[in-house]
PDB file of N, CA and C in Angstrom:
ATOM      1  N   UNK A   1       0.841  -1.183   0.000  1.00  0.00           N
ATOM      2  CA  UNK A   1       0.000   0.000   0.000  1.00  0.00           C
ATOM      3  C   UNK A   1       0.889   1.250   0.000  1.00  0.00           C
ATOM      4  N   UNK A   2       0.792   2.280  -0.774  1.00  0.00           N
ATOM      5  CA  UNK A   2       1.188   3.775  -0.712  1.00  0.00           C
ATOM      6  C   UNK A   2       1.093   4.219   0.653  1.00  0.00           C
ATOM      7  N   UNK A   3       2.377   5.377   0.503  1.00  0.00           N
ATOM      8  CA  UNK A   3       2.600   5.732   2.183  1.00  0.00           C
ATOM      9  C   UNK A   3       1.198   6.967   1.774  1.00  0.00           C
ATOM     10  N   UNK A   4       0.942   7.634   3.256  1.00  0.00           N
ATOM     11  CA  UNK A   4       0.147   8.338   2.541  1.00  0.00           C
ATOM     12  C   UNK A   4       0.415   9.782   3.819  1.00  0.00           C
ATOM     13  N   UNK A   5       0.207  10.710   2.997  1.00  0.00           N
ATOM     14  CA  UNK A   5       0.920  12.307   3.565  1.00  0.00           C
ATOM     15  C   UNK A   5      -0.163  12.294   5.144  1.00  0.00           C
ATOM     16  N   UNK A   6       0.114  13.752   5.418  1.00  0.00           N
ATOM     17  CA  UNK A   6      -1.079  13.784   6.880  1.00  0.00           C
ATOM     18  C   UNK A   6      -2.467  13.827   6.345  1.00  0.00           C
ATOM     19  N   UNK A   7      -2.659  14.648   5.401  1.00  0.00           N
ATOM     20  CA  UNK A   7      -4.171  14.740   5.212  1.00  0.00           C
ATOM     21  C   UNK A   7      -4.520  13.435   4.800  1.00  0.00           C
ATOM     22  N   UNK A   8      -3.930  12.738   4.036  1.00  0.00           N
ATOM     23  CA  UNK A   8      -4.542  11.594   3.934  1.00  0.00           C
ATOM     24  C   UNK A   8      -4.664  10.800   4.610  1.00  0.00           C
ATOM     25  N   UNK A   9      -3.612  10.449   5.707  1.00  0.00           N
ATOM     26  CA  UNK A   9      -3.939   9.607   6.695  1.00  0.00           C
ATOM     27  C   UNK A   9      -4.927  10.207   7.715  1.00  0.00           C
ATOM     28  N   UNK A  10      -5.326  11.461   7.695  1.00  0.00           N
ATOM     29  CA  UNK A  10      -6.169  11.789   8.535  1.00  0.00           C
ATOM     30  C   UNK A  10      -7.364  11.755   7.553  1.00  0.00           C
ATOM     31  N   UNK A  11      -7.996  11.552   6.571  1.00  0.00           N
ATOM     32  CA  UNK A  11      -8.787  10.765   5.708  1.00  0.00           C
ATOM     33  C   UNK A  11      -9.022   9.584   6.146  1.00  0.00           C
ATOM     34  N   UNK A  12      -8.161   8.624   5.964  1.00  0.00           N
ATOM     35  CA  UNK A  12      -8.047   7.232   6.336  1.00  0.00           C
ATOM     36  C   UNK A  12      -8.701   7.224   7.788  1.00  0.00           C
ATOM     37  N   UNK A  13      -7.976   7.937   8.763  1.00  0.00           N
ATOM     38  CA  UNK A  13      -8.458   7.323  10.087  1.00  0.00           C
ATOM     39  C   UNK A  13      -9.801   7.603  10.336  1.00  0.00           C
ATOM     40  N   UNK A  14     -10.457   8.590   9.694  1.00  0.00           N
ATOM     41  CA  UNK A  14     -11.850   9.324   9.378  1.00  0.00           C
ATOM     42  C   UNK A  14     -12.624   8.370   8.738  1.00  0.00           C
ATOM     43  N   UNK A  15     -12.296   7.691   8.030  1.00  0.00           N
ATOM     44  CA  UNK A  15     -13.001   6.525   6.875  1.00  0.00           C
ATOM     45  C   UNK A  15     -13.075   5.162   8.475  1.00  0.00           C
ATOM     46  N   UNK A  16     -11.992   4.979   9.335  1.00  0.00           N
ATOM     47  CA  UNK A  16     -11.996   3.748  10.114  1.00  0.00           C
ATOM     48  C   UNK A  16     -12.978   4.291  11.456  1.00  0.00           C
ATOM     49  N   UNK A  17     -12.971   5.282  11.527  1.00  0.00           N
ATOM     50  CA  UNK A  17     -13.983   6.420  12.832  1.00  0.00           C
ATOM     51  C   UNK A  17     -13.250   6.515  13.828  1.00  0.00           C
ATOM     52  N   UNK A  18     -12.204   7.305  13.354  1.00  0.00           N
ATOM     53  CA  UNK A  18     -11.155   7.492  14.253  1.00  0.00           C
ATOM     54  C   UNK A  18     -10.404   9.210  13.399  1.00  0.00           C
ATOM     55  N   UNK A  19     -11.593  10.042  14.428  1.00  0.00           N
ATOM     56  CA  UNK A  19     -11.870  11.272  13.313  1.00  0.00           C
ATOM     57  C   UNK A  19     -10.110  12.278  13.784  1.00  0.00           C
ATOM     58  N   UNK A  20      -9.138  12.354  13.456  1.00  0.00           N
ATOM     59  CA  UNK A  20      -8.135  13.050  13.596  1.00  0.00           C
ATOM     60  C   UNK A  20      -7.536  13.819  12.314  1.00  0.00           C
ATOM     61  N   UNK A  21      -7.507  15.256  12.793  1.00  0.00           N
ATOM     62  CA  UNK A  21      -7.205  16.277  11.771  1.00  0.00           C
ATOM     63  C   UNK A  21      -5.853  16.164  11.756  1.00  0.00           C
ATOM     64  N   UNK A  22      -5.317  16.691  10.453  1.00  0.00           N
ATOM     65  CA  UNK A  22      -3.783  16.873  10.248  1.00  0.00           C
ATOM     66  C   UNK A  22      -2.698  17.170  11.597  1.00  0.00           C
ATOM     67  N   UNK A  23      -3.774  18.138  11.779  1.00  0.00           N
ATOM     68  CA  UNK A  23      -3.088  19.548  13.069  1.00  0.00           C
ATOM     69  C   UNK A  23      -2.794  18.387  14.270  1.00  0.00           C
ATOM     70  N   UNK A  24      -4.098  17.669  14.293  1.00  0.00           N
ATOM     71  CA  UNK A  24      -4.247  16.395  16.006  1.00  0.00           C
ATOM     72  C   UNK A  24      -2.304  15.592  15.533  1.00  0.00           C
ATOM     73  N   UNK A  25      -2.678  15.052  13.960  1.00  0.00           N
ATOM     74  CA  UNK A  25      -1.786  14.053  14.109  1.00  0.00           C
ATOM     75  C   UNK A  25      -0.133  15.026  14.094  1.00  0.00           C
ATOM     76  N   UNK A  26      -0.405  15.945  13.519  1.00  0.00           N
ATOM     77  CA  UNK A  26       1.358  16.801  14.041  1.00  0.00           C
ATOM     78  C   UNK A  26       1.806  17.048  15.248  1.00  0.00           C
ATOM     79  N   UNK A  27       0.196  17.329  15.766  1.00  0.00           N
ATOM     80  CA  UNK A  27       0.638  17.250  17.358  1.00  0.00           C
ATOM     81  C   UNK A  27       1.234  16.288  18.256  1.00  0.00           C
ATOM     82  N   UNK A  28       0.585  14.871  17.475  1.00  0.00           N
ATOM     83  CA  UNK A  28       0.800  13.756  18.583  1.00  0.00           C
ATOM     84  C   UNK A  28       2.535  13.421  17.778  1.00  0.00           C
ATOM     85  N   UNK A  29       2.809  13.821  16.565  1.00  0.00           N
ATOM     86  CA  UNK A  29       3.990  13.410  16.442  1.00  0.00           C
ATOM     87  C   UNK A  29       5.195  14.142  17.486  1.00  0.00           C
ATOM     88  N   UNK A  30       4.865  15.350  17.627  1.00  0.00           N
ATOM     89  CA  UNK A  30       5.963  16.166  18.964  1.00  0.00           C
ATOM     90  C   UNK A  30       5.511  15.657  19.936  1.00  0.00           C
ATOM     91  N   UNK A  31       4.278  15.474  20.787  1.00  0.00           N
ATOM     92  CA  UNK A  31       4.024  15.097  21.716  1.00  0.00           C
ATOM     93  C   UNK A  31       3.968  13.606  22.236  1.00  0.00           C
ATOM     94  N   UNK A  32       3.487  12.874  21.336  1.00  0.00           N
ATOM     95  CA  UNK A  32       4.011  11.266  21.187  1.00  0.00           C
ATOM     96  C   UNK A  32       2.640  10.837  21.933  1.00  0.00           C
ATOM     97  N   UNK A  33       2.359   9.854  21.173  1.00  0.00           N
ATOM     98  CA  UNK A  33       0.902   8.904  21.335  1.00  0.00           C
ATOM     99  C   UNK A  33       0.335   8.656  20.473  1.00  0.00           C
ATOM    100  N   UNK A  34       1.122   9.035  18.961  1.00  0.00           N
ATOM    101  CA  UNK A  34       0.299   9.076  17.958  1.00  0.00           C
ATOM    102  C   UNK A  34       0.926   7.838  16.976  1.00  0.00           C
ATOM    103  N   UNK A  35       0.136   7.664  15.765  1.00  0.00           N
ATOM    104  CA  UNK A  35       0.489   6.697  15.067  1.00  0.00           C
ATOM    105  C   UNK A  35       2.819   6.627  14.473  1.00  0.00           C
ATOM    106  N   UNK A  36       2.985   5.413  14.371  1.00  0.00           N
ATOM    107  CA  UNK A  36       4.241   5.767  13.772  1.00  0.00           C
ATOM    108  C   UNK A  36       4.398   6.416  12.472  1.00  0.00           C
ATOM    109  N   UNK A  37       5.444   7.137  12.148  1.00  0.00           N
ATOM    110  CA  UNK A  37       5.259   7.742  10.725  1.00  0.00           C
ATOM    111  C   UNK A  37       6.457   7.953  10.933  1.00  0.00           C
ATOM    112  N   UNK A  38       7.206   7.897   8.937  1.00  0.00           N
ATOM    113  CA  UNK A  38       8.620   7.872   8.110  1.00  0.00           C
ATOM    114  C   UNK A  38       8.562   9.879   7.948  1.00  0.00           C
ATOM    115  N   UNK A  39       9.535   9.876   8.177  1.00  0.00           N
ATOM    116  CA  UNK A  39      10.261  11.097   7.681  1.00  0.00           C
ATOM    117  C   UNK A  39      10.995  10.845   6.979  1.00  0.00           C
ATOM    118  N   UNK A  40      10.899  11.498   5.397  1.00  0.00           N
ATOM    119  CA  UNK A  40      11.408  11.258   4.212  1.00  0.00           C
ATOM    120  C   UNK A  40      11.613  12.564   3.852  1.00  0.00           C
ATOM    121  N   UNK A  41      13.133  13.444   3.683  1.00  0.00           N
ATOM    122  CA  UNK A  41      13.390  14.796   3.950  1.00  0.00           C
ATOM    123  C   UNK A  41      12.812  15.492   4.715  1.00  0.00           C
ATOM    124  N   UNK A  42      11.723  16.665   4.301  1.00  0.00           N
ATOM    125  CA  UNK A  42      10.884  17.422   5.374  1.00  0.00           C
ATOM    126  C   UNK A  42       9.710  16.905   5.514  1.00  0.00           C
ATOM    127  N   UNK A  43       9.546  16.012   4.746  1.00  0.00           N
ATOM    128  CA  UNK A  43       8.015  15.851   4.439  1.00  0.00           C
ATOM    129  C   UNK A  43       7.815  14.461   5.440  1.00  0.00           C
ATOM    130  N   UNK A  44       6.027  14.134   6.062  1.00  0.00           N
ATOM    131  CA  UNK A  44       6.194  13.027   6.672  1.00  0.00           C
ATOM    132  C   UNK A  44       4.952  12.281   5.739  1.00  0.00           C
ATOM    133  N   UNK A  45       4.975  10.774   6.471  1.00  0.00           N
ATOM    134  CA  UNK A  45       4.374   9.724   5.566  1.00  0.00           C
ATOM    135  C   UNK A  45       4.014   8.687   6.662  1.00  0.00           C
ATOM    136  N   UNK A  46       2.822   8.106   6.570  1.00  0.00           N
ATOM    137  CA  UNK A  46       2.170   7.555   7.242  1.00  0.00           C
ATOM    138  C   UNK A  46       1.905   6.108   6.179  1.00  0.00           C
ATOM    139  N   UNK A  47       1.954   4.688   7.560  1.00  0.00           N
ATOM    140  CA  UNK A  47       1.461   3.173   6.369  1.00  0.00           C
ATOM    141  C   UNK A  47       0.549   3.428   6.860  1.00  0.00           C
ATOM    142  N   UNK A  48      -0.509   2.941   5.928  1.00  0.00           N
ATOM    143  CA  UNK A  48      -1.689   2.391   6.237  1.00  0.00           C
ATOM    144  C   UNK A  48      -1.707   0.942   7.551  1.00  0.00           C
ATOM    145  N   UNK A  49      -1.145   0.300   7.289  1.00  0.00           N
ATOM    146  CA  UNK A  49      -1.087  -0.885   8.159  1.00  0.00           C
ATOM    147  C   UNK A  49      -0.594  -0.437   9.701  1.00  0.00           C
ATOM    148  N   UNK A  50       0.350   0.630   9.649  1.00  0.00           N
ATOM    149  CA  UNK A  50       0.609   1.327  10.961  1.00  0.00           C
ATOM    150  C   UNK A  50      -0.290   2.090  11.400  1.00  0.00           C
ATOM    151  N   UNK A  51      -1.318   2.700  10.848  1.00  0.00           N
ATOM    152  CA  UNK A  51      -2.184   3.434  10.894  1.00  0.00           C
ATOM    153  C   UNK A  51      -3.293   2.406  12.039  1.00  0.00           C
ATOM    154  N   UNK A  52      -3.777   1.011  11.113  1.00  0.00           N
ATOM    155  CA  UNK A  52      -4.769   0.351  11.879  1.00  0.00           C
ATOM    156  C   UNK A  52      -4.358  -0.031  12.929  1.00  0.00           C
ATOM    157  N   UNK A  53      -2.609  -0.653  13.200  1.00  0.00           N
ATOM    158  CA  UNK A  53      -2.054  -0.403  14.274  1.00  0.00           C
ATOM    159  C   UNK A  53      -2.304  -0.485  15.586  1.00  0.00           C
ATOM    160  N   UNK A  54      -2.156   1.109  14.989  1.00  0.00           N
ATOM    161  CA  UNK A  54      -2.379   2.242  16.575  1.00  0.00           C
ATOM    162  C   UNK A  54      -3.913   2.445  16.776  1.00  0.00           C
ATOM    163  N   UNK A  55      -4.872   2.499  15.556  1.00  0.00           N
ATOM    164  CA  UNK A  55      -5.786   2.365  16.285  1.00  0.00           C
ATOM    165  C   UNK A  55      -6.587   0.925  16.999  1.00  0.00           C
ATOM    166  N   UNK A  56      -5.866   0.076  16.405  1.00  0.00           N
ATOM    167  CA  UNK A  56      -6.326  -1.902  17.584  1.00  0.00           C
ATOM    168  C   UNK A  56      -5.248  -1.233  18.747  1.00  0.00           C
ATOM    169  N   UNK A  57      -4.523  -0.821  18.775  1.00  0.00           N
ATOM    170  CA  UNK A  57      -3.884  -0.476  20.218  1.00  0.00           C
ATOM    171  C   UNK A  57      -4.688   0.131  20.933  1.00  0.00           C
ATOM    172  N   UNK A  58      -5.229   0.905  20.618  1.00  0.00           N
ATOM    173  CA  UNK A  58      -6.135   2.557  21.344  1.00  0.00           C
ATOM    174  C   UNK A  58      -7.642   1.927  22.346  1.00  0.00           C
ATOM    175  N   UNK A  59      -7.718   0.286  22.011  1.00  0.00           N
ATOM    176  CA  UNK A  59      -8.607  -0.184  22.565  1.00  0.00           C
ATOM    177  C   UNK A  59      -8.728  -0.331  23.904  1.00  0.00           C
ATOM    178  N   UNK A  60      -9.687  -0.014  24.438  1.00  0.00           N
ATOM    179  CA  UNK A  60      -9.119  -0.260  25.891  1.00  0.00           C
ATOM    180  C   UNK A  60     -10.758  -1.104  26.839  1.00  0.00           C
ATOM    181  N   UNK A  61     -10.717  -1.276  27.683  1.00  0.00           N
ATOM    182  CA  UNK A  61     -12.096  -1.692  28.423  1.00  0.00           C
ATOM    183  C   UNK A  61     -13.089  -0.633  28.821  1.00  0.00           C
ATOM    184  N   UNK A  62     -14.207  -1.155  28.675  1.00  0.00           N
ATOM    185  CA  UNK A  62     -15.319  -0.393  29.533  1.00  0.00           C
ATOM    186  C   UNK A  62     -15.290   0.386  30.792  1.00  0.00           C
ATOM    187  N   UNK A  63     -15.366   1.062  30.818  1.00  0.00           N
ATOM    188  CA  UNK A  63     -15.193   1.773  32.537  1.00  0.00           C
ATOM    189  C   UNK A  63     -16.517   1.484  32.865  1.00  0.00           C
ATOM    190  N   UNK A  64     -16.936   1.001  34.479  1.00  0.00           N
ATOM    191  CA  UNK A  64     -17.961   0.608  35.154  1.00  0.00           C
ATOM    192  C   UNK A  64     -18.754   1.987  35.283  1.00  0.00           C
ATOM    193  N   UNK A  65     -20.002   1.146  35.404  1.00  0.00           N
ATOM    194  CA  UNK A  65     -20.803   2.910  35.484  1.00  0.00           C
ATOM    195  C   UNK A  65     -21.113   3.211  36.865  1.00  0.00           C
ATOM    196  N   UNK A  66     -21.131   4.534  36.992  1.00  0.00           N
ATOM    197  CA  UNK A  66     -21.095   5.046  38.709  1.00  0.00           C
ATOM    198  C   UNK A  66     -21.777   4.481  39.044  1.00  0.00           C
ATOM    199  N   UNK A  67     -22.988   3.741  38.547  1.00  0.00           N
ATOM    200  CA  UNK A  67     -24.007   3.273  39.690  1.00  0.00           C
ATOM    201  C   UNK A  67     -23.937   1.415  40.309  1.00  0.00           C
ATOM    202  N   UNK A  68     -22.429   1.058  39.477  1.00  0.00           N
ATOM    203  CA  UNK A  68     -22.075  -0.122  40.075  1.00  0.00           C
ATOM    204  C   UNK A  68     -20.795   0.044  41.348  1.00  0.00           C
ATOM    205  N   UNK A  69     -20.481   1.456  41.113  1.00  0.00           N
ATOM    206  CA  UNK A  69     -19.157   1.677  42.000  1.00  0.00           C
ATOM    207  C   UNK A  69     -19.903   1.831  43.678  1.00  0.00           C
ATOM    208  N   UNK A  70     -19.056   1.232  44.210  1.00  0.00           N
ATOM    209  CA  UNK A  70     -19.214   1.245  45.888  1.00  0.00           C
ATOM    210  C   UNK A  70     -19.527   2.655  46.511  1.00  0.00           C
ATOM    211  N   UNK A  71     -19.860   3.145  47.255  1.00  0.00           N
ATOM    212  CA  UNK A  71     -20.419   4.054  47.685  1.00  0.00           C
ATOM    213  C   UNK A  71     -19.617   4.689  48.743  1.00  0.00           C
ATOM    214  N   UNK A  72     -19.038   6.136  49.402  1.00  0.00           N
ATOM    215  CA  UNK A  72     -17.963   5.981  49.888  1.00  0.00           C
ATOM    216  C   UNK A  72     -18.928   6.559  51.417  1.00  0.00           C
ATOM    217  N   UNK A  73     -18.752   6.039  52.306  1.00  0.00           N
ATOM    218  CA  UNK A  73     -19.100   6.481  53.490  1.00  0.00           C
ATOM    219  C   UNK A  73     -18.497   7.795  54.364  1.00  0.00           C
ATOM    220  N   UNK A  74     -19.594   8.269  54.494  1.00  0.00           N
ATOM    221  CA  UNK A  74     -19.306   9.476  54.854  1.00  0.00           C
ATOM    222  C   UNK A  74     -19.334   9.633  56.398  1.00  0.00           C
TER     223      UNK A  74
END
């Protein structure tokens, strides 16, 4: 598969419902949490396959709902 620039991978993750703008994913590249991506001179490039990745990583469990949590005595 073609590497594919930010807007497009922020296309892509939009198409999987994983809605992130260019701006989100530049951010998470300085800040880190975000998908892996090639730097190829100035320009960056995103796989598709790294893309789905990070988002099967991003999965996480249900959080219980307040009304099963214990009650704290006052």
């Amino acid at each position: 598969m073609p590497l594919l620039n930010p807007k497009q991978a922020s296309r892509y993750l939009l198409e999987k419902g994983v809605p992130r703008s260019p701006v989100t994913l530049r951010n998470l590249r300085v800040k880190g949490g975000g998908p892996h991506f090639r730097k190829l001179g100035n320009s960056v490039y995103y796989e598709p396959e790294l893309l789905d990745e990070w988002i099967n990583g991003r999965l996480t469990a249900p959080v219980a709902s307040t009304s099963a949590l214990p009650s704290r005595a006052t």
